[in-house]
N, C-alpha and C. Protein backbone atom coordinates (compact mmCIF):
# COMPACT_ATOMS: atom_id res chain seq x y z
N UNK A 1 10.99 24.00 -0.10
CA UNK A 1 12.34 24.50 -0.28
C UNK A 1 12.37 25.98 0.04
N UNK A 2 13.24 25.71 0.61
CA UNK A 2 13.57 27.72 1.25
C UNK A 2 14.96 28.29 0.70
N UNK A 3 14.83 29.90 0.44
CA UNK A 3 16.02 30.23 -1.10
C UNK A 3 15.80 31.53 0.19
N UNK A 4 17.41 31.87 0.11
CA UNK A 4 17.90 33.42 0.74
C UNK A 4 18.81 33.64 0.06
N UNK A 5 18.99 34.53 -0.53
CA UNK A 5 20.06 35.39 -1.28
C UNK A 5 19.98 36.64 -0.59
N UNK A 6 21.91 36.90 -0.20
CA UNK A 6 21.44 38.46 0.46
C UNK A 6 22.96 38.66 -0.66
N UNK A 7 22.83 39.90 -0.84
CA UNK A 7 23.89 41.29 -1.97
C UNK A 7 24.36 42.31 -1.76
N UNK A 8 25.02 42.17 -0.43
CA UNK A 8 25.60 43.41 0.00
C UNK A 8 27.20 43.28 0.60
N UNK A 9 27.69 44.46 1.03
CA UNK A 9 29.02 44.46 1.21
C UNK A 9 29.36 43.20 2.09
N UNK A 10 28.75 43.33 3.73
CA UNK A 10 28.67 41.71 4.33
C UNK A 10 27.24 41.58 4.85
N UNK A 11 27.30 40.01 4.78
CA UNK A 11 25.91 39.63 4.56
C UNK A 11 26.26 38.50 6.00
N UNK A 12 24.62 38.55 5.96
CA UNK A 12 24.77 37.26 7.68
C UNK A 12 23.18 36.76 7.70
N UNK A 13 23.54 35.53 8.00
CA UNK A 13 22.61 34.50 7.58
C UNK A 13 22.10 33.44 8.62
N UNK A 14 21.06 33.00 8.99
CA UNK A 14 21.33 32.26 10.36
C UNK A 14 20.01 31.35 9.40
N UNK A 15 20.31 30.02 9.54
CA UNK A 15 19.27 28.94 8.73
C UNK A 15 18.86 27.84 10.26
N UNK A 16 17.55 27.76 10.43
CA UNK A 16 17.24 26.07 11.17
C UNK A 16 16.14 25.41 10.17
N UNK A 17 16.70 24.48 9.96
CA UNK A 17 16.09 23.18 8.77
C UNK A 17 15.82 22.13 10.42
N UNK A 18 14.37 21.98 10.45
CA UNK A 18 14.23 20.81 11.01
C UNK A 18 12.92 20.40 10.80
N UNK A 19 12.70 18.74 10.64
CA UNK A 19 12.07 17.77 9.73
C UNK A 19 12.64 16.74 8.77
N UNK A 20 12.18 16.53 8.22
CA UNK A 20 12.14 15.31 6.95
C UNK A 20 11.91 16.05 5.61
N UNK A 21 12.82 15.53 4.85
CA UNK A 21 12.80 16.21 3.27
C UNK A 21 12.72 17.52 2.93
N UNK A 22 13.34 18.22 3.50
CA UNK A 22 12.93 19.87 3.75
C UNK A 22 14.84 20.20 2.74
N UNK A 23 14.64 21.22 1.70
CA UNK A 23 15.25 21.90 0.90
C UNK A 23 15.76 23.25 1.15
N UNK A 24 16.77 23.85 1.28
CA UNK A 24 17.50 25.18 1.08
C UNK A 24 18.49 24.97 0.94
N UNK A 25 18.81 26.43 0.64
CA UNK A 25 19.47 27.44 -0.38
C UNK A 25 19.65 28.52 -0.06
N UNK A 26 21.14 29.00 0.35
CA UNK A 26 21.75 30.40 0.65
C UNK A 26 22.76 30.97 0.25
N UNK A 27 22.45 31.90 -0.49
CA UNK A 27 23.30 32.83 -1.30
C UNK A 27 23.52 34.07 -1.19
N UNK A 28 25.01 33.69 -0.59
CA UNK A 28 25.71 35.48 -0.09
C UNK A 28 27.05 35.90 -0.92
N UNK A 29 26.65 37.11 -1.56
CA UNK A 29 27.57 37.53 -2.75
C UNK A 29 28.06 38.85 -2.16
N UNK A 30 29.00 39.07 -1.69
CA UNK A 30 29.63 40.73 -1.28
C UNK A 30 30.38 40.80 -1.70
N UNK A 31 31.19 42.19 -2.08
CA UNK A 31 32.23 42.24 -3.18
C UNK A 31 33.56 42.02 -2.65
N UNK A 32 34.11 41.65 -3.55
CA UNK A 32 35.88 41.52 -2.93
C UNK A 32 36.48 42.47 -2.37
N UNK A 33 37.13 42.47 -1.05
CA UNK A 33 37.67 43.56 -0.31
C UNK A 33 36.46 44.15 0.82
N UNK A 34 35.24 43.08 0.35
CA UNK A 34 34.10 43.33 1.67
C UNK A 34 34.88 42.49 2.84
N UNK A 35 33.59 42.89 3.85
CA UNK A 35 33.78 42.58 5.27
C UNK A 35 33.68 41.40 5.57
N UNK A 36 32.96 40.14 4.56
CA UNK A 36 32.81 38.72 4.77
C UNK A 36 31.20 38.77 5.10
N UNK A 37 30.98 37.50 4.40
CA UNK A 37 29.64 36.75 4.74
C UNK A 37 29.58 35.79 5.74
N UNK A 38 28.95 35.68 6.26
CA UNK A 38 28.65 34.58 7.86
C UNK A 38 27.26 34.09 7.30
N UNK A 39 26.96 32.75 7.60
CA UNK A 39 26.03 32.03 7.48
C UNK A 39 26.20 30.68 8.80
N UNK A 40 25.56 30.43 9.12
CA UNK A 40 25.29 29.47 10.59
C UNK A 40 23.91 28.62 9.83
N UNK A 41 23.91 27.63 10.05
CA UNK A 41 23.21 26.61 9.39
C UNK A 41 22.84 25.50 10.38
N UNK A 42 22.11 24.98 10.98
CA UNK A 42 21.47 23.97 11.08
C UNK A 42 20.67 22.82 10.78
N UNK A 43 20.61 21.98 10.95
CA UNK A 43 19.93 20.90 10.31
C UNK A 43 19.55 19.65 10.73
N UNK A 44 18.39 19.49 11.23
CA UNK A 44 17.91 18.43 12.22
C UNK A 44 16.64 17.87 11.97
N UNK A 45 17.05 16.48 11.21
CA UNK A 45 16.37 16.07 10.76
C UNK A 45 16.53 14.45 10.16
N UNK A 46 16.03 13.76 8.75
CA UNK A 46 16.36 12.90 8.25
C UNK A 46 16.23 13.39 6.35
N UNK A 47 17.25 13.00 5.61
CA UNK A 47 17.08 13.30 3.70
C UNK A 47 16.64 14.52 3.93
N UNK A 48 17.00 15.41 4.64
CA UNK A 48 17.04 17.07 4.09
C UNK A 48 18.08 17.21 3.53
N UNK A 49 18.28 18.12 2.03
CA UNK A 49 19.10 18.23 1.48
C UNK A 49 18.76 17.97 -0.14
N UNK A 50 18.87 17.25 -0.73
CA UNK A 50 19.11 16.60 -2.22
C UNK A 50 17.74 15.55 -1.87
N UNK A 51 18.47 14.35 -0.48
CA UNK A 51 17.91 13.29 -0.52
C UNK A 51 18.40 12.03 -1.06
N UNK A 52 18.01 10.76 -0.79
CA UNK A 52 18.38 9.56 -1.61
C UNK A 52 17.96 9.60 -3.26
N UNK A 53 16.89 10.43 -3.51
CA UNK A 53 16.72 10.71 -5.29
C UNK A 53 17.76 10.84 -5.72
N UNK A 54 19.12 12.30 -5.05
CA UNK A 54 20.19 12.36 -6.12
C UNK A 54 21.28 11.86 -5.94
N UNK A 55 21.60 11.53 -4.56
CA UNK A 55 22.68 10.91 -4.21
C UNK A 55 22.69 9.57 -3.39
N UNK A 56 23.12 8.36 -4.18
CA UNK A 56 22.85 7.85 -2.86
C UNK A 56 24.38 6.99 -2.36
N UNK A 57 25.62 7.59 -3.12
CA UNK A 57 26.68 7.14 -2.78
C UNK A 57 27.75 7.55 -2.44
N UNK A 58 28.91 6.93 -2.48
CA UNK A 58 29.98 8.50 -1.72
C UNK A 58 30.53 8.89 -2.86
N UNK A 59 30.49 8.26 -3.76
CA UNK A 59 31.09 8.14 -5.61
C UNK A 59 30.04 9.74 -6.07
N UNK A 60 28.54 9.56 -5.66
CA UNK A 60 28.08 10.46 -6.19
C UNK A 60 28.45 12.03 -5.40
N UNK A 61 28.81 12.20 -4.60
CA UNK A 61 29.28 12.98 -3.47
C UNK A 61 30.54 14.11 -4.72
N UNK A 62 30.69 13.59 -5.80
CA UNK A 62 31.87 13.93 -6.20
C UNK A 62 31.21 15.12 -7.51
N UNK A 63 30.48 14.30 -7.81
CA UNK A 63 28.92 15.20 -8.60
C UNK A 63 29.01 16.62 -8.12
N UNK A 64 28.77 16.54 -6.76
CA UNK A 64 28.56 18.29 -6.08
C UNK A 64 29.60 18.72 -6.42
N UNK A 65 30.97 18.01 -6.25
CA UNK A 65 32.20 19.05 -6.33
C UNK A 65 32.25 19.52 -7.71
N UNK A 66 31.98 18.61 -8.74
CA UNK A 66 32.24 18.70 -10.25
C UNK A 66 31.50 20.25 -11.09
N UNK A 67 30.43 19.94 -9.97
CA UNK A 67 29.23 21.07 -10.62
C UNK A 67 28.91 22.68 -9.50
N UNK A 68 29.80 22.79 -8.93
CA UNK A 68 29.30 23.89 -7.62
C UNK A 68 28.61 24.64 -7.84
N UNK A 69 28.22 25.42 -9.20
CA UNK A 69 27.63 26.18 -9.30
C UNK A 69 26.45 25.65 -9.46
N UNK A 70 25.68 24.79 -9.75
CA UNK A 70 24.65 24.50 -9.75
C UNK A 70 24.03 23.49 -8.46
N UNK A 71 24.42 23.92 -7.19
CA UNK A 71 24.53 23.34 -5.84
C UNK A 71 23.38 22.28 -5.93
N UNK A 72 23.43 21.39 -5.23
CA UNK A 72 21.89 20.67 -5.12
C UNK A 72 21.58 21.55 -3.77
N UNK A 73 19.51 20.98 -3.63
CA UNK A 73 19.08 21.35 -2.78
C UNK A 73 19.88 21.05 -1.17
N UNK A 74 19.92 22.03 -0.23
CA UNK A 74 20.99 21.75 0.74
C UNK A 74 21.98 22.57 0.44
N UNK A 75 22.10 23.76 -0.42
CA UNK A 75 23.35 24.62 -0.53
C UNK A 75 23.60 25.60 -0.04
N UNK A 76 24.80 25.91 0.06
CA UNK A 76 25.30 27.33 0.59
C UNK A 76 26.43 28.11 -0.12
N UNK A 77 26.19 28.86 -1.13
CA UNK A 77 27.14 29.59 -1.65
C UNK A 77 27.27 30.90 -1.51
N UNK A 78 28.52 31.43 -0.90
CA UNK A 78 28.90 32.32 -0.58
C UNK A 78 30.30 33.17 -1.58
N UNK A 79 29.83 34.55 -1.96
CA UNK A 79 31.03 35.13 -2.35
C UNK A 79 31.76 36.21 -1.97
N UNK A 80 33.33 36.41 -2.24
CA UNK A 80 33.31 37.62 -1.17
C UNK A 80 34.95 37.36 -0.62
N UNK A 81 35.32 38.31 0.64
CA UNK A 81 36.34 37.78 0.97
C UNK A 81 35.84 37.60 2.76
N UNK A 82 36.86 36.60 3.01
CA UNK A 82 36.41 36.39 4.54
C UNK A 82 34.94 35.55 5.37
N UNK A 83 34.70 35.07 3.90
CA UNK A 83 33.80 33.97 4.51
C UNK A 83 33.69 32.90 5.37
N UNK A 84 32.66 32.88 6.32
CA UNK A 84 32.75 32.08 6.91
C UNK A 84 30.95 31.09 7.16
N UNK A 85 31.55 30.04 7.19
CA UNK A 85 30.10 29.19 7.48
C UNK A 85 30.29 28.07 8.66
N UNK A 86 29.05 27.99 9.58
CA UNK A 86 29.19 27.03 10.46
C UNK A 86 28.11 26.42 10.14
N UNK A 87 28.03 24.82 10.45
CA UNK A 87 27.11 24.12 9.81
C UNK A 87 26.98 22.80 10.31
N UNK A 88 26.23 22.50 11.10
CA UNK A 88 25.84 21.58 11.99
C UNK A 88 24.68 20.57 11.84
N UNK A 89 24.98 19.05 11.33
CA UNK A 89 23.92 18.42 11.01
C UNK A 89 23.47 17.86 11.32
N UNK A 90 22.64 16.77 12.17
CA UNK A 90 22.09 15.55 12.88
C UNK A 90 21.13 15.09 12.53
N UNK A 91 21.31 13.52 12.26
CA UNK A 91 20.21 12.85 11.42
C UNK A 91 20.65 12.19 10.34
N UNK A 92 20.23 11.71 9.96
CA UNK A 92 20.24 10.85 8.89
C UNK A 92 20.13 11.13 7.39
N UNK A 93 20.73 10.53 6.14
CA UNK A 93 20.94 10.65 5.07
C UNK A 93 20.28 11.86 4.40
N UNK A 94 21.04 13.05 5.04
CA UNK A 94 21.15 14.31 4.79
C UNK A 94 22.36 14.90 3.75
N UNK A 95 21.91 15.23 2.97
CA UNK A 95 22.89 15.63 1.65
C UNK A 95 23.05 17.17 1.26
N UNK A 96 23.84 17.80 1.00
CA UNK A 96 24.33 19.15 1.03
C UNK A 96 25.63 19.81 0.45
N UNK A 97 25.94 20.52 -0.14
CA UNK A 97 27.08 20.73 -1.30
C UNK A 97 27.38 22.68 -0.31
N UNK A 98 28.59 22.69 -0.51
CA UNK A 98 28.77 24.19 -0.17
C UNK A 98 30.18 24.70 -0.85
N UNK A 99 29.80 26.06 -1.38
CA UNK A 99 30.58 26.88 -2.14
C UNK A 99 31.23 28.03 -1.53
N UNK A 100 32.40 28.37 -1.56
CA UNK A 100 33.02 29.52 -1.46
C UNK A 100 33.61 30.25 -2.26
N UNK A 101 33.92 31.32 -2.91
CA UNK A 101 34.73 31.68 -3.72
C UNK A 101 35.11 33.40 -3.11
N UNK A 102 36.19 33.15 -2.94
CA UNK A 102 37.08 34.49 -2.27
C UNK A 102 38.26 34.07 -1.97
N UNK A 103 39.03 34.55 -1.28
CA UNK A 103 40.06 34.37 -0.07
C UNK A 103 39.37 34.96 1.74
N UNK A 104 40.50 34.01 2.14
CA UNK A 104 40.04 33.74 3.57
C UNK A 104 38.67 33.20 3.69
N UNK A 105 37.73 32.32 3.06
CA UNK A 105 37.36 31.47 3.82
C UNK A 105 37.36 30.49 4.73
N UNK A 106 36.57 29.84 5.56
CA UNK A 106 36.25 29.32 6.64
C UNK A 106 35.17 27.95 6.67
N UNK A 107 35.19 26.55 6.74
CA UNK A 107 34.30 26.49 6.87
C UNK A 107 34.40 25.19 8.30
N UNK A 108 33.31 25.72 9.16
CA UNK A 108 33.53 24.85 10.42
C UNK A 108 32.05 23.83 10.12
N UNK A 109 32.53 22.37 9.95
CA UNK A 109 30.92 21.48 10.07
C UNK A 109 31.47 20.45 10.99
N UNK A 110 30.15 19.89 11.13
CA UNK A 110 29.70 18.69 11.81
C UNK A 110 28.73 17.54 11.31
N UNK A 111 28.55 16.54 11.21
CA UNK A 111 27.85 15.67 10.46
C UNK A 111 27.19 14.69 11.85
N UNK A 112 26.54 14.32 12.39
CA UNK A 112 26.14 13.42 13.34
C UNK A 112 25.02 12.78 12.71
N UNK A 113 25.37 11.43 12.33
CA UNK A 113 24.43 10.39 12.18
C UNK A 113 24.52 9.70 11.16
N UNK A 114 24.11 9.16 10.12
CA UNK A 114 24.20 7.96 9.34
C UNK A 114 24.11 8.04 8.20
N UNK A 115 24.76 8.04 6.51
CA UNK A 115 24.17 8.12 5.08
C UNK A 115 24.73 9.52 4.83
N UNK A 116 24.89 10.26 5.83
CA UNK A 116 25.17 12.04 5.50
C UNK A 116 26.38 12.06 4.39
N UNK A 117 25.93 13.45 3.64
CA UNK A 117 27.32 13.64 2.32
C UNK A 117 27.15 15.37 2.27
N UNK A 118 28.71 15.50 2.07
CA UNK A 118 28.54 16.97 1.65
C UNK A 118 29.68 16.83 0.76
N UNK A 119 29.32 18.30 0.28
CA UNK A 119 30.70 18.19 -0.87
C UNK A 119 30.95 19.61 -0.74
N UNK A 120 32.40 20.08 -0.45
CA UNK A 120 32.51 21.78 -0.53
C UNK A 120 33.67 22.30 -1.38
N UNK A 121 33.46 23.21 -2.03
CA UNK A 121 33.88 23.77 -3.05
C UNK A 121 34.77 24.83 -2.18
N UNK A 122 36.06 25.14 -2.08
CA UNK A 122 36.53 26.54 -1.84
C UNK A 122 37.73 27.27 -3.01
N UNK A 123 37.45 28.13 -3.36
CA UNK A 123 38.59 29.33 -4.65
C UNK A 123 38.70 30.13 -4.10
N UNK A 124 40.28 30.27 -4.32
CA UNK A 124 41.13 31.04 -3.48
C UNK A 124 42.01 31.06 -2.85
N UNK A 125 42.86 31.86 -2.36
CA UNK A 125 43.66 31.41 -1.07
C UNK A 125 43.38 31.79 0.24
N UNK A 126 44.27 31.03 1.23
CA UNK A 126 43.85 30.87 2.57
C UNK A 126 42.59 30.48 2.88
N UNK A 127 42.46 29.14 2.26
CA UNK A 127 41.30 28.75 2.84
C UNK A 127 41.09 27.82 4.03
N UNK A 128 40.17 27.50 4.90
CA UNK A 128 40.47 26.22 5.90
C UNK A 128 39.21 25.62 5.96
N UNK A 129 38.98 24.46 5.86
CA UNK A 129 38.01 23.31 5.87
C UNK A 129 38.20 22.35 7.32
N UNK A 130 37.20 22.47 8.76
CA UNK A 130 37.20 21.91 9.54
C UNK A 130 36.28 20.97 9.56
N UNK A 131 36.10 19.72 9.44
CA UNK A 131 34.67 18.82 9.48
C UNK A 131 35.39 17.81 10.53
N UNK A 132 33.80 17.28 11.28
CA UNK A 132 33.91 16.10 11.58
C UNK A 132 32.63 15.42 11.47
N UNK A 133 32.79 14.15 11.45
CA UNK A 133 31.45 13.07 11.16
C UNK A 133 31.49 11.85 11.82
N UNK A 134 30.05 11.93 13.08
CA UNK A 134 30.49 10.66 13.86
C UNK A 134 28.59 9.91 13.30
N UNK A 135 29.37 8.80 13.36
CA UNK A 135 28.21 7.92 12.80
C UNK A 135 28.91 7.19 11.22
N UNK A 136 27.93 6.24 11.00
CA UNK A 136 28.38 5.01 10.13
C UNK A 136 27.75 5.68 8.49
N UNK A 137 28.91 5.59 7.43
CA UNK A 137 28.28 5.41 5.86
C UNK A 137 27.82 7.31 5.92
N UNK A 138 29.16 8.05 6.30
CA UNK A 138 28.78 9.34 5.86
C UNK A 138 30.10 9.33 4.91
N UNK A 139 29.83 10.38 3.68
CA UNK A 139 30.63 11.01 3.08
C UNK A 139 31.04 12.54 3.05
N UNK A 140 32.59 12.77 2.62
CA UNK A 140 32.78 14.45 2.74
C UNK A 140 33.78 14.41 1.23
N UNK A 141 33.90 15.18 0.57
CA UNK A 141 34.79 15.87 -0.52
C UNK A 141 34.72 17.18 -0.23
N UNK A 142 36.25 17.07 -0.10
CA UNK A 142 36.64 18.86 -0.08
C UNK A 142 37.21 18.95 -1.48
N UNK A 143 37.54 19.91 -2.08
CA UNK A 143 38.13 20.50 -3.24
C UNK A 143 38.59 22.20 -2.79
N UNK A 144 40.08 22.08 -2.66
CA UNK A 144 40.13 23.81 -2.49
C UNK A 144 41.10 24.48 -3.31
């Protein structure tokens, strides 16, 4: 499992997860009226993320939203204003929860392949949530 926390006015983050069962965690906190956090994420692989241990349904998918602050492995929480995250996944039953809390967040994903779940948290206003997911038995929950 891999953990980045960055704490400054704006923070920028660039993640590649590739393999099998592989864990992270990124945490960008800048203060309100900062410049925005950017994080770019990749992920190429199969059960990176949580995994089939914590989730293995779209019912449980709802878990991440309930609890954001305590993200499962596969997270990205960002604070601040003007956040933005891109986040791109391929592969298989890959699980992942993501947080925002500001105004003007952003979040652009992609899901390609089979079992995948995310769950994203956004507080605030003006927020926008872009996903798409091609492939069979993926889940998404937004909450904003």
């Amino acid at each position: 499992t891999t953990s980045l926390r960055e704490n400054r006015a704006s923070n920028e983050a660039s993640v590649t997860v590739t393999g099998s069962s592989n864990g992270f965690f990124v945490s960008q906190v800048g203060p309100l009226g900062g410049s925005g956090n950017t994080a770019t994420i990749e992920v190429r692989g199969n059960e990176n993320g949580a995994g089939l241990s914590v989730i293995r349904t779209a019912a449980d998918t709802r878990t991440a939203l309930d609890s954001y602050a305590g993200l499962f492995r596969g997270g990205v929480f960002q604070v601040g204003e003007d956040n933005l995250l891109d986040l791109s996944v391929e592969g298989n039953r890959n699980v992942f929860a993501v947080a925002q809390d500001g105004s003007g967040n952003r979040i652009d994903g992609t899901q390609d392949g089979g079992g995948n779940m995310a769950a994203v948290v956004q507080v605030g206003a003006m927020n926008t949530s872009v996903f798409s997911q091609v492939g069979s038995n993926n889940a998404l929950g937004i909450t904003q």
